[in-house]
C-alpha atoms as a PDB file:
ATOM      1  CA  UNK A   1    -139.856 124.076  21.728  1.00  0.00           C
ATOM      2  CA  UNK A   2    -139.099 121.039  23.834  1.00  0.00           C
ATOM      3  CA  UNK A   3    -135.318 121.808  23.684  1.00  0.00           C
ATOM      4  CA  UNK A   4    -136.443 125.089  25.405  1.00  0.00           C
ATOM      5  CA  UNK A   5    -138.778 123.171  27.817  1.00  0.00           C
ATOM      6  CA  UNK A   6    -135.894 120.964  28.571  1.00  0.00           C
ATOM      7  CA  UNK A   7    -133.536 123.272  29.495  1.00  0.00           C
ATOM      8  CA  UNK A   8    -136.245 125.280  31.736  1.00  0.00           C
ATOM      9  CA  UNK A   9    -136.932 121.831  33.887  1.00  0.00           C
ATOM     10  CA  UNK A  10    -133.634 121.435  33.923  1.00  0.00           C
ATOM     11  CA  UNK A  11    -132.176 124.642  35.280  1.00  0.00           C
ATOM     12  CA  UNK A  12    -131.972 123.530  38.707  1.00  0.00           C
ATOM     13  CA  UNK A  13    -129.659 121.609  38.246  1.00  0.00           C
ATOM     14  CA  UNK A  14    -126.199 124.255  38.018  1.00  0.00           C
ATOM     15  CA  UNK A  15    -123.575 123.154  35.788  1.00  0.00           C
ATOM     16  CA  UNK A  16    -121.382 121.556  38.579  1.00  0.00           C
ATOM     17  CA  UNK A  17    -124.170 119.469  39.858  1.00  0.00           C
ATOM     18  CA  UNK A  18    -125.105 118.621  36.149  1.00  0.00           C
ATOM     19  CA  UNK A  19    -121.853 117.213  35.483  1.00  0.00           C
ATOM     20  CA  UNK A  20    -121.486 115.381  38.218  1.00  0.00           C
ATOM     21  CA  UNK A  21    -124.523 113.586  37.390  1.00  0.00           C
ATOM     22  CA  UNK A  22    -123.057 112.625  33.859  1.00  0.00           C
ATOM     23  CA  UNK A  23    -120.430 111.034  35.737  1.00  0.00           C
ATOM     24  CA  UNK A  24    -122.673 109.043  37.588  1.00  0.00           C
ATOM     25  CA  UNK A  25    -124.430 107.692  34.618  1.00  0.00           C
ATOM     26  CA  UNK A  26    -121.129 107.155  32.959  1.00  0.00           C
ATOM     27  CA  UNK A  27    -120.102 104.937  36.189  1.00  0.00           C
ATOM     28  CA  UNK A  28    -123.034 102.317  35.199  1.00  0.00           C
ATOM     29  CA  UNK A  29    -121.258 100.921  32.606  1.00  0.00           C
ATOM     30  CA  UNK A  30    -118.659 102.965  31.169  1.00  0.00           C
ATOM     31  CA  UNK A  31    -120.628 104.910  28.437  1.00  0.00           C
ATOM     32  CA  UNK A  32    -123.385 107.179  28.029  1.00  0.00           C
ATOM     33  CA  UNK A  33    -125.610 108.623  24.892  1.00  0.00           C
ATOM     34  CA  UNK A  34    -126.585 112.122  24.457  1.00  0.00           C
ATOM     35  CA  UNK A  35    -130.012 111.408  24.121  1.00  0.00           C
ATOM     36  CA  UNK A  36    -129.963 109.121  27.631  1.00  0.00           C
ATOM     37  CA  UNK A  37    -128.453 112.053  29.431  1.00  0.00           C
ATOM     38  CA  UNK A  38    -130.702 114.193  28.486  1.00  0.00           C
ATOM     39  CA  UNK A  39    -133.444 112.961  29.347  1.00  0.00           C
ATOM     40  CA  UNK A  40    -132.023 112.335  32.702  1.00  0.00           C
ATOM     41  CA  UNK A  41    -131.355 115.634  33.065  1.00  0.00           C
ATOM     42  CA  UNK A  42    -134.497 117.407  31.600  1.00  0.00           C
ATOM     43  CA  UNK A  43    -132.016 119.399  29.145  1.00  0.00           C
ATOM     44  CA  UNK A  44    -131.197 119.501  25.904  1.00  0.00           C
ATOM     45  CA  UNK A  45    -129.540 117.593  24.108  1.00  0.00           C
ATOM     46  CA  UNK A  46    -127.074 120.765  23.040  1.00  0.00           C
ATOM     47  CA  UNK A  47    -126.641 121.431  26.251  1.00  0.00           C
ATOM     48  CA  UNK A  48    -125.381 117.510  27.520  1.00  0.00           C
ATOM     49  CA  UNK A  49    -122.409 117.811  24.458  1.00  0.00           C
ATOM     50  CA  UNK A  50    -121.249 121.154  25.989  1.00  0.00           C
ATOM     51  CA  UNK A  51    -121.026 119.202  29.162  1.00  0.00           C
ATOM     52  CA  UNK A  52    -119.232 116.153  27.173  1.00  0.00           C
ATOM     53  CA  UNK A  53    -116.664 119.044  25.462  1.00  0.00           C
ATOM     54  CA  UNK A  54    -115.666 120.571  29.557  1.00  0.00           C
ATOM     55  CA  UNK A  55    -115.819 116.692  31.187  1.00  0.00           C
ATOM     56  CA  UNK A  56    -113.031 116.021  28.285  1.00  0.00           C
ATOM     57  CA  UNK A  57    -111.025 118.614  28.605  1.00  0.00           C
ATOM     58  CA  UNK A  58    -110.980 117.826  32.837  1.00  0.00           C
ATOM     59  CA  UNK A  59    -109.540 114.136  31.197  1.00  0.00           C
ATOM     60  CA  UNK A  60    -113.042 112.207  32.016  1.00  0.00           C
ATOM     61  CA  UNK A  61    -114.183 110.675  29.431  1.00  0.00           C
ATOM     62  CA  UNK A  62    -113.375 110.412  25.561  1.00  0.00           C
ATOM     63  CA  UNK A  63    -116.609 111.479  23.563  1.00  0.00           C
ATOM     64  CA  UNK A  64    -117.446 109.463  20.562  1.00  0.00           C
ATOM     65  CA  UNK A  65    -120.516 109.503  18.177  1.00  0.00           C
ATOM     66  CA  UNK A  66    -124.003 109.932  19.937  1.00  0.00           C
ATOM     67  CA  UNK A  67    -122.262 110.017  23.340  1.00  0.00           C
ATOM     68  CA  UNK A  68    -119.018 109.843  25.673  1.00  0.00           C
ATOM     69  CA  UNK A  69    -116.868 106.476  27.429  1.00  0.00           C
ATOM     70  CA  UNK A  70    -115.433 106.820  30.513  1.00  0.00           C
ATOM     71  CA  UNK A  71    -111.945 107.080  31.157  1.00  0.00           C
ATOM     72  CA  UNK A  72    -110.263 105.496  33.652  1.00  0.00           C
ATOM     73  CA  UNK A  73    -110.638 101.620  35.354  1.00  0.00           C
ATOM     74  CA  UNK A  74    -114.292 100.937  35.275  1.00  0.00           C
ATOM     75  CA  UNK A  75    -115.285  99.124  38.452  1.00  0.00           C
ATOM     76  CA  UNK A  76    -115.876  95.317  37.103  1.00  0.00           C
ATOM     77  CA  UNK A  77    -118.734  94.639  39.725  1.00  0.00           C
ATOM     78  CA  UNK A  78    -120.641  97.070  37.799  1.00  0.00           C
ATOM     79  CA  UNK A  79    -119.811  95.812  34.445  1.00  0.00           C
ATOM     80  CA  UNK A  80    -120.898  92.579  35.659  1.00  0.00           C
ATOM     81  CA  UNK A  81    -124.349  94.150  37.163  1.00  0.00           C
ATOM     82  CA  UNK A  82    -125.432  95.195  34.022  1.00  0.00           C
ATOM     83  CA  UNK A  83    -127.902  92.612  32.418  1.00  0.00           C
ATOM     84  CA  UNK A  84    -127.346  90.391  35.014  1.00  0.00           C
ATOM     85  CA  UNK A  85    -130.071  87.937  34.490  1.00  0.00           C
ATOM     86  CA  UNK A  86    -129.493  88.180  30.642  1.00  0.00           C
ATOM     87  CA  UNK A  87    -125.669  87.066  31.029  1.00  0.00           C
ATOM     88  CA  UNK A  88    -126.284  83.967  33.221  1.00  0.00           C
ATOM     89  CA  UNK A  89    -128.661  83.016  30.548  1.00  0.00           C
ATOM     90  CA  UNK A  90    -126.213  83.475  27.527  1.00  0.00           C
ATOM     91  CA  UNK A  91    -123.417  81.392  30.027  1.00  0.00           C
ATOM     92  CA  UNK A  92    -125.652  78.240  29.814  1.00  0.00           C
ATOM     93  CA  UNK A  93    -125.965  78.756  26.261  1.00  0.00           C
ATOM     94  CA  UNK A  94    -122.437  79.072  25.380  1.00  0.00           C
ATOM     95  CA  UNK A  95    -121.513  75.559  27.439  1.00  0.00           C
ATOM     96  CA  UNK A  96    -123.479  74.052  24.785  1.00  0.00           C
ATOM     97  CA  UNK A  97    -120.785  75.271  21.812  1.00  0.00           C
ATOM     98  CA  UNK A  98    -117.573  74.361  24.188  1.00  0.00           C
ATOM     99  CA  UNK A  99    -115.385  71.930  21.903  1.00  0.00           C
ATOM    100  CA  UNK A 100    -114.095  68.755  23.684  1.00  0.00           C
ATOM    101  CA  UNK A 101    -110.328  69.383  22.952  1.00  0.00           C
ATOM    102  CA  UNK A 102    -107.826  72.656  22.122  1.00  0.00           C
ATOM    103  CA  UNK A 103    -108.103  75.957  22.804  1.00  0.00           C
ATOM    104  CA  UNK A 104    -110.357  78.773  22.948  1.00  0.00           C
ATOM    105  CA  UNK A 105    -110.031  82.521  23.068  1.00  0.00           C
ATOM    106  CA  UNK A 106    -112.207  84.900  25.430  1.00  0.00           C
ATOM    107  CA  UNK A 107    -112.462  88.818  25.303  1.00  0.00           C
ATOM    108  CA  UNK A 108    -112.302  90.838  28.396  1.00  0.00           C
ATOM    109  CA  UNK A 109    -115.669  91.626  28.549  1.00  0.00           C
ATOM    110  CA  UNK A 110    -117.895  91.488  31.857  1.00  0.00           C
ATOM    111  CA  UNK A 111    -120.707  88.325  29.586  1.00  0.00           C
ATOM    112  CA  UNK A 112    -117.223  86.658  28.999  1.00  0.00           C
ATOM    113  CA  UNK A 113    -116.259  86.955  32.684  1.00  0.00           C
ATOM    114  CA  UNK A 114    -119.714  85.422  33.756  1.00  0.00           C
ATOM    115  CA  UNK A 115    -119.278  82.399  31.193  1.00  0.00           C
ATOM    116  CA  UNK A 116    -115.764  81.503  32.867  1.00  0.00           C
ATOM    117  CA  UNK A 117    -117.880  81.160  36.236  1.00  0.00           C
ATOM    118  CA  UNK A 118    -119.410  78.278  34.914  1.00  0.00           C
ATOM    119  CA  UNK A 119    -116.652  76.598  33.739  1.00  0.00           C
ATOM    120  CA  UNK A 120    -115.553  73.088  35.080  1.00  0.00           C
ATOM    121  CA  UNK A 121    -112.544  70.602  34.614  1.00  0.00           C
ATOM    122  CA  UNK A 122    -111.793  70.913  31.100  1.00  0.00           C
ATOM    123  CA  UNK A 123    -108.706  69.603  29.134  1.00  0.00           C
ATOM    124  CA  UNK A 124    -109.049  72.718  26.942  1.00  0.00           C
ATOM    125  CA  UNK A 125    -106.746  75.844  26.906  1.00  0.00           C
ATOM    126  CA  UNK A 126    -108.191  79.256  27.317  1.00  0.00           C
ATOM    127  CA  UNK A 127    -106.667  82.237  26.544  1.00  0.00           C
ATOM    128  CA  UNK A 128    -107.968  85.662  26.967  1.00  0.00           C
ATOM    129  CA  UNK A 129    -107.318  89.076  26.807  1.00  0.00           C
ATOM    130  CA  UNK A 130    -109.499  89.942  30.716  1.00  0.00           C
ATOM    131  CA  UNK A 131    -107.573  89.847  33.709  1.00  0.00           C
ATOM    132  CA  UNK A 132    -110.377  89.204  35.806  1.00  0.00           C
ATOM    133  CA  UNK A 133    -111.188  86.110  33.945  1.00  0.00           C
ATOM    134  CA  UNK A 134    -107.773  85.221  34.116  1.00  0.00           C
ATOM    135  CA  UNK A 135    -107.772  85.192  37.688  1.00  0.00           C
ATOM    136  CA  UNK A 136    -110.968  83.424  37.948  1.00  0.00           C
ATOM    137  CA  UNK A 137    -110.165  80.757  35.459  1.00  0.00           C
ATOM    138  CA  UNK A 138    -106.747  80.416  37.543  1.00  0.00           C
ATOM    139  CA  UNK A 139    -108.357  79.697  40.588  1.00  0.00           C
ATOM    140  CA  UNK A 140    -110.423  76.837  39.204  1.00  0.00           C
ATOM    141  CA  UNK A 141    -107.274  75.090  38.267  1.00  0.00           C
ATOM    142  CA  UNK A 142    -108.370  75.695  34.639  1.00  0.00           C
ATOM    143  CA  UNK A 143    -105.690  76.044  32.265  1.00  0.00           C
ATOM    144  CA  UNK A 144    -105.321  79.944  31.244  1.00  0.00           C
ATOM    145  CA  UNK A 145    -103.350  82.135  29.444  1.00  0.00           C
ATOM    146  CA  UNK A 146    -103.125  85.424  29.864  1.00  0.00           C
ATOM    147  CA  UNK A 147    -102.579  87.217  26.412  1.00  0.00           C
ATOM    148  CA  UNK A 148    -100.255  90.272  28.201  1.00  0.00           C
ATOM    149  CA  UNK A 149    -100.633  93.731  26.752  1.00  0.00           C
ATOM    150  CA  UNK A 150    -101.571  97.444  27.469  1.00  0.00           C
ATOM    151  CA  UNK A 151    -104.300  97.781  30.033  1.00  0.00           C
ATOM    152  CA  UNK A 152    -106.760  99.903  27.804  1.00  0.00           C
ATOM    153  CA  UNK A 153    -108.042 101.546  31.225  1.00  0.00           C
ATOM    154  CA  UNK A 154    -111.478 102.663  29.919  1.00  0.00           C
ATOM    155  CA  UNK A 155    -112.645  98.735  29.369  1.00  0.00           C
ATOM    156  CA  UNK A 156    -110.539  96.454  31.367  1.00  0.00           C
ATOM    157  CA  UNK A 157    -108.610  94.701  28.281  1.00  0.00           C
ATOM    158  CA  UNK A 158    -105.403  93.912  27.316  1.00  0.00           C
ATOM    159  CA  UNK A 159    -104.858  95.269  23.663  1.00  0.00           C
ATOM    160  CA  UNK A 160    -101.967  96.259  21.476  1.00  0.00           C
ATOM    161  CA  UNK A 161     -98.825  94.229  19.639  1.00  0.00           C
ATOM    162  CA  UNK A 162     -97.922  91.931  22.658  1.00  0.00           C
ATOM    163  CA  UNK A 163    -101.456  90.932  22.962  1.00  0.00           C
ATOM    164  CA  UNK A 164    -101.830  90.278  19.228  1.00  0.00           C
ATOM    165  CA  UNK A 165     -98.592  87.943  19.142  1.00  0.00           C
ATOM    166  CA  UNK A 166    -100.157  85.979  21.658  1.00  0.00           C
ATOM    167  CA  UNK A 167    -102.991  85.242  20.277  1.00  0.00           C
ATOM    168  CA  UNK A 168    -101.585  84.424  16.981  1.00  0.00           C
ATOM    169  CA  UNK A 169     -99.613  81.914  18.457  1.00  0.00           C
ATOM    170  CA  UNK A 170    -102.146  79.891  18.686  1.00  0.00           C
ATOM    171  CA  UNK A 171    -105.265  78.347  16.218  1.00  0.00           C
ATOM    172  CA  UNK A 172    -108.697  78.196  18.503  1.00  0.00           C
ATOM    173  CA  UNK A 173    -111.646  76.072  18.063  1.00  0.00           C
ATOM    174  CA  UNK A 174    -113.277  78.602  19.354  1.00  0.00           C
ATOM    175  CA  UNK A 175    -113.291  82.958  19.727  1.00  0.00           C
ATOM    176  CA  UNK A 176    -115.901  83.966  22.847  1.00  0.00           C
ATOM    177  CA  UNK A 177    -116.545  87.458  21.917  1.00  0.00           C
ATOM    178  CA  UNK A 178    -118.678  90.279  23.288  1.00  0.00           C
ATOM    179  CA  UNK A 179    -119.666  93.404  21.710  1.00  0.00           C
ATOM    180  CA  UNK A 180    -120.493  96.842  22.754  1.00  0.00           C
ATOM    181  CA  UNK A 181    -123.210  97.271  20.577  1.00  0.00           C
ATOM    182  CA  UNK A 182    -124.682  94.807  17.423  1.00  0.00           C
ATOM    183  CA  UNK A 183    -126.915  96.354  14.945  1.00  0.00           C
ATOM    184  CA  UNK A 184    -127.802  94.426  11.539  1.00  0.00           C
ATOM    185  CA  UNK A 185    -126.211  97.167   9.350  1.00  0.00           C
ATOM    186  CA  UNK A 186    -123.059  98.350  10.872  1.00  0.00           C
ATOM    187  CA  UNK A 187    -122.431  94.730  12.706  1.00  0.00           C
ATOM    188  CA  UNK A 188    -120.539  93.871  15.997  1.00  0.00           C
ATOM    189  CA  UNK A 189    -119.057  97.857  17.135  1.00  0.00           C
ATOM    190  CA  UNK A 190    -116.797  98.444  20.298  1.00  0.00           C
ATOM    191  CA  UNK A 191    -115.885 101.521  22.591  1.00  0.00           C
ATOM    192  CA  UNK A 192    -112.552 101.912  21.057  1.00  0.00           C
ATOM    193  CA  UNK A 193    -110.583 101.102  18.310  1.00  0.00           C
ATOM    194  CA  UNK A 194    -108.033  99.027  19.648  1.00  0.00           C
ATOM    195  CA  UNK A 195    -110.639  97.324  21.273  1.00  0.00           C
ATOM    196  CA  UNK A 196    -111.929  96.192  17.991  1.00  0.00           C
ATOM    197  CA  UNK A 197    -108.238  95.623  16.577  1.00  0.00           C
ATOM    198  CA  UNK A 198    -108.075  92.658  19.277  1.00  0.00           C
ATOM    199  CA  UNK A 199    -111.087  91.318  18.454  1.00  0.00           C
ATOM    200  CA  UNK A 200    -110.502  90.884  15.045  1.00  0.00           C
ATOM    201  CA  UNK A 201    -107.437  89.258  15.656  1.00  0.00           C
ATOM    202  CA  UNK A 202    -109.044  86.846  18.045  1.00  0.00           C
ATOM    203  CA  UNK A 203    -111.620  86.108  15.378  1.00  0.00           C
ATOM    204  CA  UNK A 204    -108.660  85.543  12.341  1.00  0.00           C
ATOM    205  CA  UNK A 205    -107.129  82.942  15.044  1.00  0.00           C
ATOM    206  CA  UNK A 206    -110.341  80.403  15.896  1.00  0.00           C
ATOM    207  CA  UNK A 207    -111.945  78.192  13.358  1.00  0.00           C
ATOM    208  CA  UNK A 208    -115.303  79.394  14.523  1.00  0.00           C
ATOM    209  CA  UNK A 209    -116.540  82.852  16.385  1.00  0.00           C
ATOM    210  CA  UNK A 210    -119.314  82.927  18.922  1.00  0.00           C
ATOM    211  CA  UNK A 211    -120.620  86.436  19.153  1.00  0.00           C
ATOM    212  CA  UNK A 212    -122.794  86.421  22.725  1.00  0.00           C
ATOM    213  CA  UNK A 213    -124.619  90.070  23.380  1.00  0.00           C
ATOM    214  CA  UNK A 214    -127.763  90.721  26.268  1.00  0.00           C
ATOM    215  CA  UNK A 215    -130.389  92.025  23.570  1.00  0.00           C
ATOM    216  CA  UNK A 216    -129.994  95.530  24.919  1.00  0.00           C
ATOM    217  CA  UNK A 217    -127.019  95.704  22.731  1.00  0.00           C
ATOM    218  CA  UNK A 218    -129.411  95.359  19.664  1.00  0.00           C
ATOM    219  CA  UNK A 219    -130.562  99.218  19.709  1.00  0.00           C
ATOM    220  CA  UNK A 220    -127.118 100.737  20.529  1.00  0.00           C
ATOM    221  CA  UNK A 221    -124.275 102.002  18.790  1.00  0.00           C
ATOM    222  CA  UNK A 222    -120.484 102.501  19.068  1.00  0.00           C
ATOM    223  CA  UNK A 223    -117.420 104.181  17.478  1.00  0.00           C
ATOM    224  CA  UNK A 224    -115.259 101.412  16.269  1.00  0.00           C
ATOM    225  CA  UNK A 225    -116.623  98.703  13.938  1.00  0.00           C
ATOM    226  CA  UNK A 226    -115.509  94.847  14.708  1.00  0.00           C
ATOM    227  CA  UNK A 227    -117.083  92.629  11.832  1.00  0.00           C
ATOM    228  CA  UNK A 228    -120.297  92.202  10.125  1.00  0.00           C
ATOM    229  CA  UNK A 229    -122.962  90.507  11.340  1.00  0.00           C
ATOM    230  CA  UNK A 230    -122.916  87.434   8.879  1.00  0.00           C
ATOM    231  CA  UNK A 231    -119.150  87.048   9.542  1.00  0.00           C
ATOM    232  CA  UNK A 232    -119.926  85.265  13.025  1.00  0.00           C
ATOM    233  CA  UNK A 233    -120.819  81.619  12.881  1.00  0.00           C
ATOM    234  CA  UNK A 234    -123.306  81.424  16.132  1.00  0.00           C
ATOM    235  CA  UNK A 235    -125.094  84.939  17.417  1.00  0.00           C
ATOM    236  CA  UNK A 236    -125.990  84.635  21.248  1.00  0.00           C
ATOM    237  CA  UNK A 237    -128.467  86.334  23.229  1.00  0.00           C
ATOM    238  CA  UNK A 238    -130.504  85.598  26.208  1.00  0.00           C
ATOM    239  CA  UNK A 239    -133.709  85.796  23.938  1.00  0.00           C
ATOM    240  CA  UNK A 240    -135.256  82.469  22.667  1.00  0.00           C
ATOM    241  CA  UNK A 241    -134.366  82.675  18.721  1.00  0.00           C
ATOM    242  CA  UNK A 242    -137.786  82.651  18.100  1.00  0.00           C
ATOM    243  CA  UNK A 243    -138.188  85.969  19.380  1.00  0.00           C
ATOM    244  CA  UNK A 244    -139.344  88.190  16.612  1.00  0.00           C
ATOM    245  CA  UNK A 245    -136.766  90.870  17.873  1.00  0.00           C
ATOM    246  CA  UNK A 246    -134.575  88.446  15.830  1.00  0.00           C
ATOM    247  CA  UNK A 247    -136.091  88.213  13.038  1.00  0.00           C
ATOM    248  CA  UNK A 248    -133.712  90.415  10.742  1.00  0.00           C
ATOM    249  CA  UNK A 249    -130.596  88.532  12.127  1.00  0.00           C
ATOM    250  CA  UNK A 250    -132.088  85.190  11.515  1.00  0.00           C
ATOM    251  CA  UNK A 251    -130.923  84.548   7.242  1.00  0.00           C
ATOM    252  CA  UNK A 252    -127.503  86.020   8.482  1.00  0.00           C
ATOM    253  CA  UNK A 253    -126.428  83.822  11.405  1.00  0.00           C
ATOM    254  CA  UNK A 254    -127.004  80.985  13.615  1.00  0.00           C
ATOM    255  CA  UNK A 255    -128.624  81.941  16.508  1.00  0.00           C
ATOM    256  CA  UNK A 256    -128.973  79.919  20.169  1.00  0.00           C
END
């Protein structure tokens, strides 16, 4: 019954127009869930996928469990809009775990990007795998590595062999990683798999791993599992960790 309900307030909308609008949502940050889009749309659920299986075969996006990723360069102004307030937060907290001497690793992600912004003279090394941290940390007159690599086009990072040998070049004090989604059972998850490869790797290479997420990552889920929860040494978010929504990552981890 509300399938059918659904689908009747959501008839105005003709399958062109519908479409379009998935690629809108899809633009926010690069993926989108069934159940989001329908609820958008005032369809079904059933109805979204069929949309998903024609935007694929037009080369859009990629579908993947319980939704679709773009495909394509995602604009990184509106990565970086995305939890906003949330990231600026987790930035001061992850000063606080910067080592005094080495080198550290950073993903490409947009909560990555924002930490760089607040970096100042430092006698460490960074490396990452972001281009647009690269650049930033660049122009700071920080010294940065760029890891080289395929541009994985649907999330900004440099992945694959060349990026891998880079990073095991080297043994970090530190991996910065982001996540796409974090959930207590199935752990840190990513968009892609080779996305997930690279963080790995980056993980192997540090002595310690900071895993920093905005606590709307907390109720999502991805396609490609990273590592389980309890395999990171700090847990990041822009909640206090007294925050009951916590709790059941509180005996795993450290959390700041």
């Amino acid at each position: 019954m509300t399938a059918r309900r659904r689908d009747t307030v959501g008839s105005s909308l003709d399958a062109e127009a519908r479409r379009r609008r998935v690629r809108e949502l899809l633009q926010v940050d690069g993926f989108v869930t069934l159940s989001e889009a329908a609820d958008a749309l005032g369809v079904s659920e059933m109805t979204i996928r069929r949309d998903l299986q024609q935007l694929e075969l037009a080369g859009v996006l990629r579908r993947v469990r319980g939704g679709a990723i773009a495909v394509g360069p995602q604009l990184f102004q509106r990565r970086q809009a995305v939890a906003a307030v949330a990231k600026s937060v987790i930035a001061h907290k992850l000063l606080e775990t910067l080592p005094v001497k080495g080198a550290v690793v950073l993903d490409a992600s947009s909560t990555m990007h924002r930490f760089a912004a607040d970096l100042e003279d430092t006698n460490l090394t960074v490396v990452t795998t972001g281009i647009e941290t690269f650049s930033l940390l660049s122009g700071r007159g920080i010294h940065a590595v760029l890891t080289g690599g395929e541009l994985e086009r649907s999330t900004g990072a440099l992945v694959g062999s060349a990026a891998h040998r880079t990073i095991n070049d080297y043994v970090f004090e530190c991996s910065y990683l982001s996540s796409t989604a974090l959930s207590l059972e199935l752990g840190a998850m990513e968009s892609t798999a080779h996305g997930a490869e690279v963080k790995r790797i980056m993980k192997a290479a540090a002595r310690r791993t900071i895993l920093a997420v905005d606590s709307t990552k907390l109720a999502m889920v991805a396609s490609a599992r990273v590592f389980d929860v309890d395999e990171a040494d700090v847990l990041v978010t822009e909640l206090d960790p007294s925050d009951p929504e916590l709790d059941g990552y509180r005996s795993r981890v450290e959390l700041l």
